[in-house]
Protein backbone atom coordinates (compact mmCIF):
# COMPACT_ATOMS: atom_id res chain seq x y z
CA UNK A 1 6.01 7.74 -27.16
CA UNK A 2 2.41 6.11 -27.74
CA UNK A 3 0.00 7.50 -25.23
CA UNK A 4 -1.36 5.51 -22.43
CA UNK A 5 -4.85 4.83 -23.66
CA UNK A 6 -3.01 2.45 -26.05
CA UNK A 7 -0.02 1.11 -24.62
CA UNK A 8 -0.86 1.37 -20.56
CA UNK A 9 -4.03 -0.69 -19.81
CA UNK A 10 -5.10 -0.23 -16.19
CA UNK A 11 -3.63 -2.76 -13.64
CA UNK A 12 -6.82 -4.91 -11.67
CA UNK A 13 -5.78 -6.97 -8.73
CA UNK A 14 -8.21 -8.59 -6.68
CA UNK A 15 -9.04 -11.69 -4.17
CA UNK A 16 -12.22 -12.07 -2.44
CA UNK A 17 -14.19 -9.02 -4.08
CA UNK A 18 -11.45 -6.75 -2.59
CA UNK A 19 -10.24 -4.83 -6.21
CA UNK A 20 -7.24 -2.88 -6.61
CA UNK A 21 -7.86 -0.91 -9.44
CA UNK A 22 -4.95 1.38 -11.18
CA UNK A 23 -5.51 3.57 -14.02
CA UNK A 24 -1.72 3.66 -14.67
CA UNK A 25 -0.31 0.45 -14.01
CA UNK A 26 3.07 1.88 -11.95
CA UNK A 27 3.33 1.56 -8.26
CA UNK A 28 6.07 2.62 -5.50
CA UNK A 29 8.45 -0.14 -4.31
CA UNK A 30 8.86 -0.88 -0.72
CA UNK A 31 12.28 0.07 -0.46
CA UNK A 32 14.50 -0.35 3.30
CA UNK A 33 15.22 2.94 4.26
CA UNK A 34 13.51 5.51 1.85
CA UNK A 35 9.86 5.24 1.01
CA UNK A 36 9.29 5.05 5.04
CA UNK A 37 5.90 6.59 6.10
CA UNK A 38 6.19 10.11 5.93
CA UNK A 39 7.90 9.92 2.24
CA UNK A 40 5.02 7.65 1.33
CA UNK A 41 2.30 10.32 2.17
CA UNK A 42 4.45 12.31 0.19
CA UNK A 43 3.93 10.28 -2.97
CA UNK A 44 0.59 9.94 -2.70
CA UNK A 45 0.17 13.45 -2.54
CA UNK A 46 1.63 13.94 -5.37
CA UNK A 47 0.38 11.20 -8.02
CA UNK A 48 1.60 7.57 -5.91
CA UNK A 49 -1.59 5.21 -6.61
CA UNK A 50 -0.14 2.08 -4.70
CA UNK A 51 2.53 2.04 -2.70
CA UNK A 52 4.03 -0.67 0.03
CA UNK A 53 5.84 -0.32 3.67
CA UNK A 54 9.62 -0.68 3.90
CA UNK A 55 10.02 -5.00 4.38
CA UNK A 56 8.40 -5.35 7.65
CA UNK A 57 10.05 -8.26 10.03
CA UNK A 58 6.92 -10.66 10.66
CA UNK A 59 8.14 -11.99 13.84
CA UNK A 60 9.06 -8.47 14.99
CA UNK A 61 5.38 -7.37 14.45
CA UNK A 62 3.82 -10.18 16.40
CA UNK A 63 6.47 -9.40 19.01
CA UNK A 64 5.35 -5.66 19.31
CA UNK A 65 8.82 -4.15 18.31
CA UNK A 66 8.57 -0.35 18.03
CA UNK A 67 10.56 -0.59 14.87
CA UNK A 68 8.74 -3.42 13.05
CA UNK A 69 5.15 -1.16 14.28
CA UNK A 70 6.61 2.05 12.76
CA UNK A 71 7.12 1.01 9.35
CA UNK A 72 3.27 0.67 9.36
CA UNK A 73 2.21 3.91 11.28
CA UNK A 74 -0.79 5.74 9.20
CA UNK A 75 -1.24 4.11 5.77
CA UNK A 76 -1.47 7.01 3.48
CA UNK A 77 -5.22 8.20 3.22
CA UNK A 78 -5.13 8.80 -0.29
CA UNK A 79 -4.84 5.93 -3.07
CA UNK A 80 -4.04 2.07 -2.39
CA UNK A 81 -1.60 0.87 0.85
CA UNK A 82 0.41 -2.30 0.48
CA UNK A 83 2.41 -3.87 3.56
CA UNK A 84 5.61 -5.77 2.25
CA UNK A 85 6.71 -8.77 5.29
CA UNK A 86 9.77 -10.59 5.69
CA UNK A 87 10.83 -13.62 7.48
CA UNK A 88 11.26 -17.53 7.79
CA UNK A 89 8.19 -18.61 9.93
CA UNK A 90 4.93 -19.08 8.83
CA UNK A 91 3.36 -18.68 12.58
CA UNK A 92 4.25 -15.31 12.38
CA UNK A 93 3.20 -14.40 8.79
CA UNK A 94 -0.55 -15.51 9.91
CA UNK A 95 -0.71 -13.63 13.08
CA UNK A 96 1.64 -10.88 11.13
CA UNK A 97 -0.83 -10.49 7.96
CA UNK A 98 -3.96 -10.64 10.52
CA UNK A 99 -2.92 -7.37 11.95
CA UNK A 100 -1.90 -6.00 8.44
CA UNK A 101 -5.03 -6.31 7.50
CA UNK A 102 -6.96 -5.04 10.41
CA UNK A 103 -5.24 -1.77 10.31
CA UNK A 104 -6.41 -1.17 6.81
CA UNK A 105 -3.43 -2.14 4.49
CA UNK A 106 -5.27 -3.07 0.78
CA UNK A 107 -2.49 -5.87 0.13
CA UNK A 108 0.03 -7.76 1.12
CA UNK A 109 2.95 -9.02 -0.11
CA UNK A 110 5.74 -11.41 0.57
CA UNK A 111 9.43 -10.65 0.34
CA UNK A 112 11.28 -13.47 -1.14
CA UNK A 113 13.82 -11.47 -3.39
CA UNK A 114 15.56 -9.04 -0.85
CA UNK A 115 19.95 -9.64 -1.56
CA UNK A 116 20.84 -7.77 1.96
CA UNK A 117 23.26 -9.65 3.73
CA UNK A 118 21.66 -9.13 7.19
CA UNK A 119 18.05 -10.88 5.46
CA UNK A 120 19.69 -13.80 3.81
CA UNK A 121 21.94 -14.60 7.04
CA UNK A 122 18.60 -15.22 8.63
CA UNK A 123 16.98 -17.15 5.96
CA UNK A 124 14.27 -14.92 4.96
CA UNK A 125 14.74 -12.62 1.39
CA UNK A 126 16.40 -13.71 -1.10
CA UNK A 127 17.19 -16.88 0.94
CA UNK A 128 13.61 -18.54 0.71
CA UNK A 129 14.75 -18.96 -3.53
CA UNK A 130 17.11 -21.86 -1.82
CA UNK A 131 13.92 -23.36 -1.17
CA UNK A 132 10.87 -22.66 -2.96
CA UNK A 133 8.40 -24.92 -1.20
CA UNK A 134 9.36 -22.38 2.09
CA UNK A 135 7.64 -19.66 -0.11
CA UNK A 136 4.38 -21.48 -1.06
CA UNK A 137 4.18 -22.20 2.85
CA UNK A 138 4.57 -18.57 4.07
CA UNK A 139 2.13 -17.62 1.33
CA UNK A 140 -0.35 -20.06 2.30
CA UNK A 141 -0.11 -18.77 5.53
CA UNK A 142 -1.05 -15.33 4.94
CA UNK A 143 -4.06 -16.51 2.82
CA UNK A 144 -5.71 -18.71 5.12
CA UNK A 145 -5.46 -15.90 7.24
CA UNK A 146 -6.62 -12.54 5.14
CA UNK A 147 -9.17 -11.67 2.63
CA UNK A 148 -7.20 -9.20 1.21
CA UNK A 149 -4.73 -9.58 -2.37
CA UNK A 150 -2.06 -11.25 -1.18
CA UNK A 151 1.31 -11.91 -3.60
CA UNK A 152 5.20 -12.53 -3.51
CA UNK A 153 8.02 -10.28 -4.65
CA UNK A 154 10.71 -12.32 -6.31
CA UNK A 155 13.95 -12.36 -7.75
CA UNK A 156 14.54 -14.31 -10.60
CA UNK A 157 17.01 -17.02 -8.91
CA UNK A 158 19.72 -17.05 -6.12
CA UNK A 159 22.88 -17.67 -7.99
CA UNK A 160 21.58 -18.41 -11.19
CA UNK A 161 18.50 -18.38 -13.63
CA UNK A 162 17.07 -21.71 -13.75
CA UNK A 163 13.63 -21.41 -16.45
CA UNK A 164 12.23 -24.82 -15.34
CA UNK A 165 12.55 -24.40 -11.70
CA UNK A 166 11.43 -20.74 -12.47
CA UNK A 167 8.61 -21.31 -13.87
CA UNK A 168 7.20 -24.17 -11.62
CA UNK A 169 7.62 -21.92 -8.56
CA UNK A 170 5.51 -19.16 -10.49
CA UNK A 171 3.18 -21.68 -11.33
CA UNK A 172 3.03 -22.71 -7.83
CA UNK A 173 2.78 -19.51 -6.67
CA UNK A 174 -0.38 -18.79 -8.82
CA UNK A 175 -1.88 -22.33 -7.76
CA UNK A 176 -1.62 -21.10 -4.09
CA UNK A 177 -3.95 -18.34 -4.48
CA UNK A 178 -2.36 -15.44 -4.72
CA UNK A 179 -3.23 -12.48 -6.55
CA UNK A 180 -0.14 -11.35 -8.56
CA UNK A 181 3.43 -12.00 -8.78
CA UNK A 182 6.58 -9.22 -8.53
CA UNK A 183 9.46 -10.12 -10.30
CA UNK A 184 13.16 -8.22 -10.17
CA UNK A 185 14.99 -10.08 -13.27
CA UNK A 186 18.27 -10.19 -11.39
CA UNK A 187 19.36 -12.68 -8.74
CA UNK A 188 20.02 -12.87 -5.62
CA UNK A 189 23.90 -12.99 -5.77
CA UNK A 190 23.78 -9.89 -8.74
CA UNK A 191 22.67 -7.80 -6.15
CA UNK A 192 21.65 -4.27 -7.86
CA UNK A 193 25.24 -4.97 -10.24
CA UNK A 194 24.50 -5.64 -13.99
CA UNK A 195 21.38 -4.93 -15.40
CA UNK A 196 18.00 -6.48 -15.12
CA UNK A 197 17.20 -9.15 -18.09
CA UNK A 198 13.50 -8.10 -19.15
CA UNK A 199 13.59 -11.46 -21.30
CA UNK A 200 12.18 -12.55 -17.81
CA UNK A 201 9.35 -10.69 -17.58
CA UNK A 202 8.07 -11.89 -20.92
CA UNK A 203 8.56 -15.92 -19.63
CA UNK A 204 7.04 -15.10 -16.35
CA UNK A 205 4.04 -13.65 -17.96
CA UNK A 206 3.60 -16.18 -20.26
CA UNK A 207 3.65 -18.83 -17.35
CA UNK A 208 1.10 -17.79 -15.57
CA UNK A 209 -2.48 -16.01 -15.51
CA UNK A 210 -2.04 -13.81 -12.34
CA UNK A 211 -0.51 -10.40 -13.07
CA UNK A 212 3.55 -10.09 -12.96
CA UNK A 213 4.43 -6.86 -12.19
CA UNK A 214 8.17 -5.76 -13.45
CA UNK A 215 10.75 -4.50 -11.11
CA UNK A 216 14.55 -3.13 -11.83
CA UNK A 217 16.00 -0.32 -14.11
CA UNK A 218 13.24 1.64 -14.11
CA UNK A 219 13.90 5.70 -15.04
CA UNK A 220 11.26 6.70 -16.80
CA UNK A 221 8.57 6.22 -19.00
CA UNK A 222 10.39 4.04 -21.57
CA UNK A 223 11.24 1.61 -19.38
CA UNK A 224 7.39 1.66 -18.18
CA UNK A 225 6.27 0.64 -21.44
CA UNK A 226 9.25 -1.64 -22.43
CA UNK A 227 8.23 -3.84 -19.46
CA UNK A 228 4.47 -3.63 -20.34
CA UNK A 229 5.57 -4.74 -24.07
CA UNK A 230 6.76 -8.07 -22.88
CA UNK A 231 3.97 -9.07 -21.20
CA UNK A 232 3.96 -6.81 -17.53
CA UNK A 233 0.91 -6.12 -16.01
CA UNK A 234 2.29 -3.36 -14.15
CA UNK A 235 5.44 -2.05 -12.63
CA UNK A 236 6.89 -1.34 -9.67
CA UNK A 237 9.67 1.54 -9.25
CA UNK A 238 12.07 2.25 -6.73
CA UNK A 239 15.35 4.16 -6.57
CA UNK A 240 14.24 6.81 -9.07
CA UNK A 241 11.82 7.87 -6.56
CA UNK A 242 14.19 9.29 -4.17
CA UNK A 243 14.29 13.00 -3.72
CA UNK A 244 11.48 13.10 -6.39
CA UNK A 245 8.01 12.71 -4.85
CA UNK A 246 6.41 14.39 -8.26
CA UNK A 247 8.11 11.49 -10.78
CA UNK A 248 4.26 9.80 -11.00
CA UNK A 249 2.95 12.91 -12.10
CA UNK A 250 5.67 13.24 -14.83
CA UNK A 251 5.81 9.93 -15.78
CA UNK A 252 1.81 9.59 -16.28
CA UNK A 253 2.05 12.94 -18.36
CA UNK A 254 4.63 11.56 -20.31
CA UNK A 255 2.68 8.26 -20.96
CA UNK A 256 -0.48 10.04 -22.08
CA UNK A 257 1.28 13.09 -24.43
CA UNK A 258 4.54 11.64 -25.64
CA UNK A 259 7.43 13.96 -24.26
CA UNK A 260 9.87 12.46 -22.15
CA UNK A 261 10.08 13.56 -18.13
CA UNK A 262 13.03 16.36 -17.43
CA UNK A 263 13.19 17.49 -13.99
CA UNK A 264 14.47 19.95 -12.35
CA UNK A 265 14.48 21.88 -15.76
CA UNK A 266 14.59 25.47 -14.52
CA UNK A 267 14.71 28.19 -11.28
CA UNK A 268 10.81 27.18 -10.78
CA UNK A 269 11.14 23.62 -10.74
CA UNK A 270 13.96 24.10 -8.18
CA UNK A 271 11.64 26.36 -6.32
CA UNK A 272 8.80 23.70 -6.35
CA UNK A 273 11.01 21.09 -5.70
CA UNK A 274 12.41 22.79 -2.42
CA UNK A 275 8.63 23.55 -1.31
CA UNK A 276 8.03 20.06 -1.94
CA UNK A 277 10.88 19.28 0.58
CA UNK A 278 9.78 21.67 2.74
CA UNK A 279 6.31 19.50 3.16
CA UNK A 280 8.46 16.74 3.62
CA UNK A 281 10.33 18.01 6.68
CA UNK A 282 6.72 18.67 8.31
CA UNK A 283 5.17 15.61 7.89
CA UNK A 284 8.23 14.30 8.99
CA UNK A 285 8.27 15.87 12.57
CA UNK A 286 4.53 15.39 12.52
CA UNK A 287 5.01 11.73 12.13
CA UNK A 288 8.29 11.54 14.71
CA UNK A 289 8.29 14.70 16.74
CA UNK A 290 11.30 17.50 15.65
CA UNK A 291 14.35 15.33 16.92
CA UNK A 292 13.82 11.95 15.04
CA UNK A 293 11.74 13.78 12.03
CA UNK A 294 14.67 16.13 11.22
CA UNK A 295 17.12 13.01 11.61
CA UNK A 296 14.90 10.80 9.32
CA UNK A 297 14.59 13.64 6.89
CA UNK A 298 18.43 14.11 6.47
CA UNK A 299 19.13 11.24 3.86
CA UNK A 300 16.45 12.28 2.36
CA UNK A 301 17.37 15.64 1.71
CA UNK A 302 20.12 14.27 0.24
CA UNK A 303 18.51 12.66 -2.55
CA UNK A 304 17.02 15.76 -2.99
CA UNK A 305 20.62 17.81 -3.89
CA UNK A 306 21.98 14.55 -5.80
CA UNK A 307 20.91 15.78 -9.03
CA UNK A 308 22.88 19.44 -8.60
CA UNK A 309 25.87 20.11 -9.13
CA UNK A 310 27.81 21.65 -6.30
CA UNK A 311 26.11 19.69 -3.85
CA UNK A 312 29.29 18.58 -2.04
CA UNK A 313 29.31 22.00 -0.57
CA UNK A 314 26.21 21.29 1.40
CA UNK A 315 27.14 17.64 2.52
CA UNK A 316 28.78 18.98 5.61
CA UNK A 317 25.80 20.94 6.93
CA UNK A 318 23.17 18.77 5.91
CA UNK A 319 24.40 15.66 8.61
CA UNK A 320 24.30 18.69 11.29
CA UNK A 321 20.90 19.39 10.65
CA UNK A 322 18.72 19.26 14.00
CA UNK A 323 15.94 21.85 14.13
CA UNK A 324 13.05 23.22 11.76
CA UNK A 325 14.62 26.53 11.26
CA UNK A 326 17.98 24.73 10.57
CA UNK A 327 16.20 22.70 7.77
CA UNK A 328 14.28 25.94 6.47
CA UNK A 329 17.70 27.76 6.26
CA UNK A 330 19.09 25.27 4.72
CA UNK A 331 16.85 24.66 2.15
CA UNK A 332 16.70 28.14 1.38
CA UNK A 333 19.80 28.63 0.99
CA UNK A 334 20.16 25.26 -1.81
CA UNK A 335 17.27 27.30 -3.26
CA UNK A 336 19.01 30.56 -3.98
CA UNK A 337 22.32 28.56 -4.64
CA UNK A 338 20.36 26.81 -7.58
CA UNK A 339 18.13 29.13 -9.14
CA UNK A 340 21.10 31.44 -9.54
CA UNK A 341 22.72 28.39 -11.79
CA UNK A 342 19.52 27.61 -14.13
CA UNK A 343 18.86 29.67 -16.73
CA UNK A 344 14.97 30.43 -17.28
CA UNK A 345 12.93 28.54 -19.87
């Protein structure tokens, strides 16, 4: 592994004299469902520079929905805070961003890439690729608006991989003003099936000037510096995240001294992982009050046990979790489960 000095040059984005400045160019995806509030403080805490808000419906914002206002409750006080909207109308991505950036988010960012059936039926995701004018106007929108970065997060088509209609949208992406460009090298229609095609990263960045951060398949720290090879300015990782709030931490090590990241390894990564969980669960109910926070925590927790073996015989509990001390007890008792199984290093 070549150490970061050489082969992970910091990641600048900026608009305005507002500078986002990473040491480590690798950020936390705004991913539906998982890195919601609490979990973001979590990451943060634990080595997250930048991260972003689930998708955020811009029409719900401007409308004062509870749920839409939730995903953007207390950006994390440590590090960078991007807000990630979604939606058709550019009427509410002004008025939308406006707020975004009175509350104190650092950046925000456009989702044009999302595949969910629920966001495409409405014409906002992965729908705007049908037309890519649609996305220069709801970026526009947002930057006559803010002073902040402002960028798009893309797929690399809808049902196919077109490289001239590609690259002019990237091109008039960067023309519009915005700071940087995300791109998952999938399509729409591929969903999360196949594999990303990283030959797409190395176009995109040779299209335009503006950053293009790399998104999809990302594990570890070879993947990290496989994207930066072809031309990434940074990237952007999602599912590995889940149930492991220290994978920053790891990953940066990894970067900087060569050894691969390995975790849980042994009985006191299991133990640190569990107090790490533990944390979790307070924020949580700090965030939500003890009803809602143990509820939200619960998929979490799963993500948590995924990497054991033997964790079907906590599935039934976990869903029947409802107070602190159930979520203590349980946690303990994965703990002693585990540590028992691991021999020590």
């Amino acid at each position: 592994m070549v150490p970061a000095n050489d082969a992970t040059p910091p990641l600048g984005i900026s608009r305005n004299g507002k500078v986002i400045e990473l040491d480590v160019p690798i950020m936390a995806a705004p991913m539906a469902g998982a890195i919601d509030p609490p979990y973001r403080v979590l990451l943060h805490r634990y080595g997250c520079a930048l991260s972003f808000t689930e998708m955020v419906n811009a029409r719900g914002l401007c409308d004062g929905s509870a749920r839409s206002l939730s995903y953007i409750e207390s950006p994390p006080a440590v590090g960078y805070s991007g807000a990630q909207l979604f939606g058709s109308e550019g009427r509410y991505f002004s008025k939308a961003a406006s707020f975004l950036e009175s509350r104190g988010f650092d950046i925000i960012d456009l989702n044009a890439g999302c595949p969910k059936r629920k966001v495409l039926s409405n014409g906002a995701g992965g729908a705007l690729l049908k037309d890519p004018a649609r996305i220069v106007e709801l970026l526009s929108s947002i930057l006559d608006h803010v002073k902040v970065p402002v960028g798009a997060k893309l797929r690399s088509g809808y049902d196919s991989f077109d490289v001239p209609s590609f690259k002019a949208l990237l091109k008039d992406i960067e023309g519009a003003g915005a700071s940087y460009v995300t791109i998952h090298p999938r399509t729409v229609s591929q969903g999360f099936r196949g594999t990303a095609d990283r030959e797409v990263i190395a176009l995109a960045s040779g299209t335009v000037d503006i950053p293009v951060i790399a998104s999809g398949d990302v594990k570890g720290p070879v993947d990290v510096l496989d994207y930066l090879k072809r031309g990434a300015s940074g990237v952007m990782v999602g599912r590995v995240l889940l149930g492991d709030p220290t994978w920053f931490v790891r990953c940066r090590a990894a970067l900087e001294n060569g050894p691969d990241i390995s975790f849980p390894s042994s009985p006191d990564d299991i133990i640190s992982l569990m107090d790490i969980a533990r944390e979790h669960m307070e924020i949580s109910i700090s965030f939500h009050g003890i009803e809602k926070g143990v509820r939200y925590l619960r998929p979490h927790l799963s993500w948590y046990i995924a990497r054991f073996r033997g964790r079907s015989m906590f599935r039934d509990t976990l869903f029947s979790l409802s107070t602190r001390e159930e979520v203590l007890t349980f946690l303990d008792e994965v703990q002693e489960a585990w540590t028992c199984e691991l021999p020590e290093r």
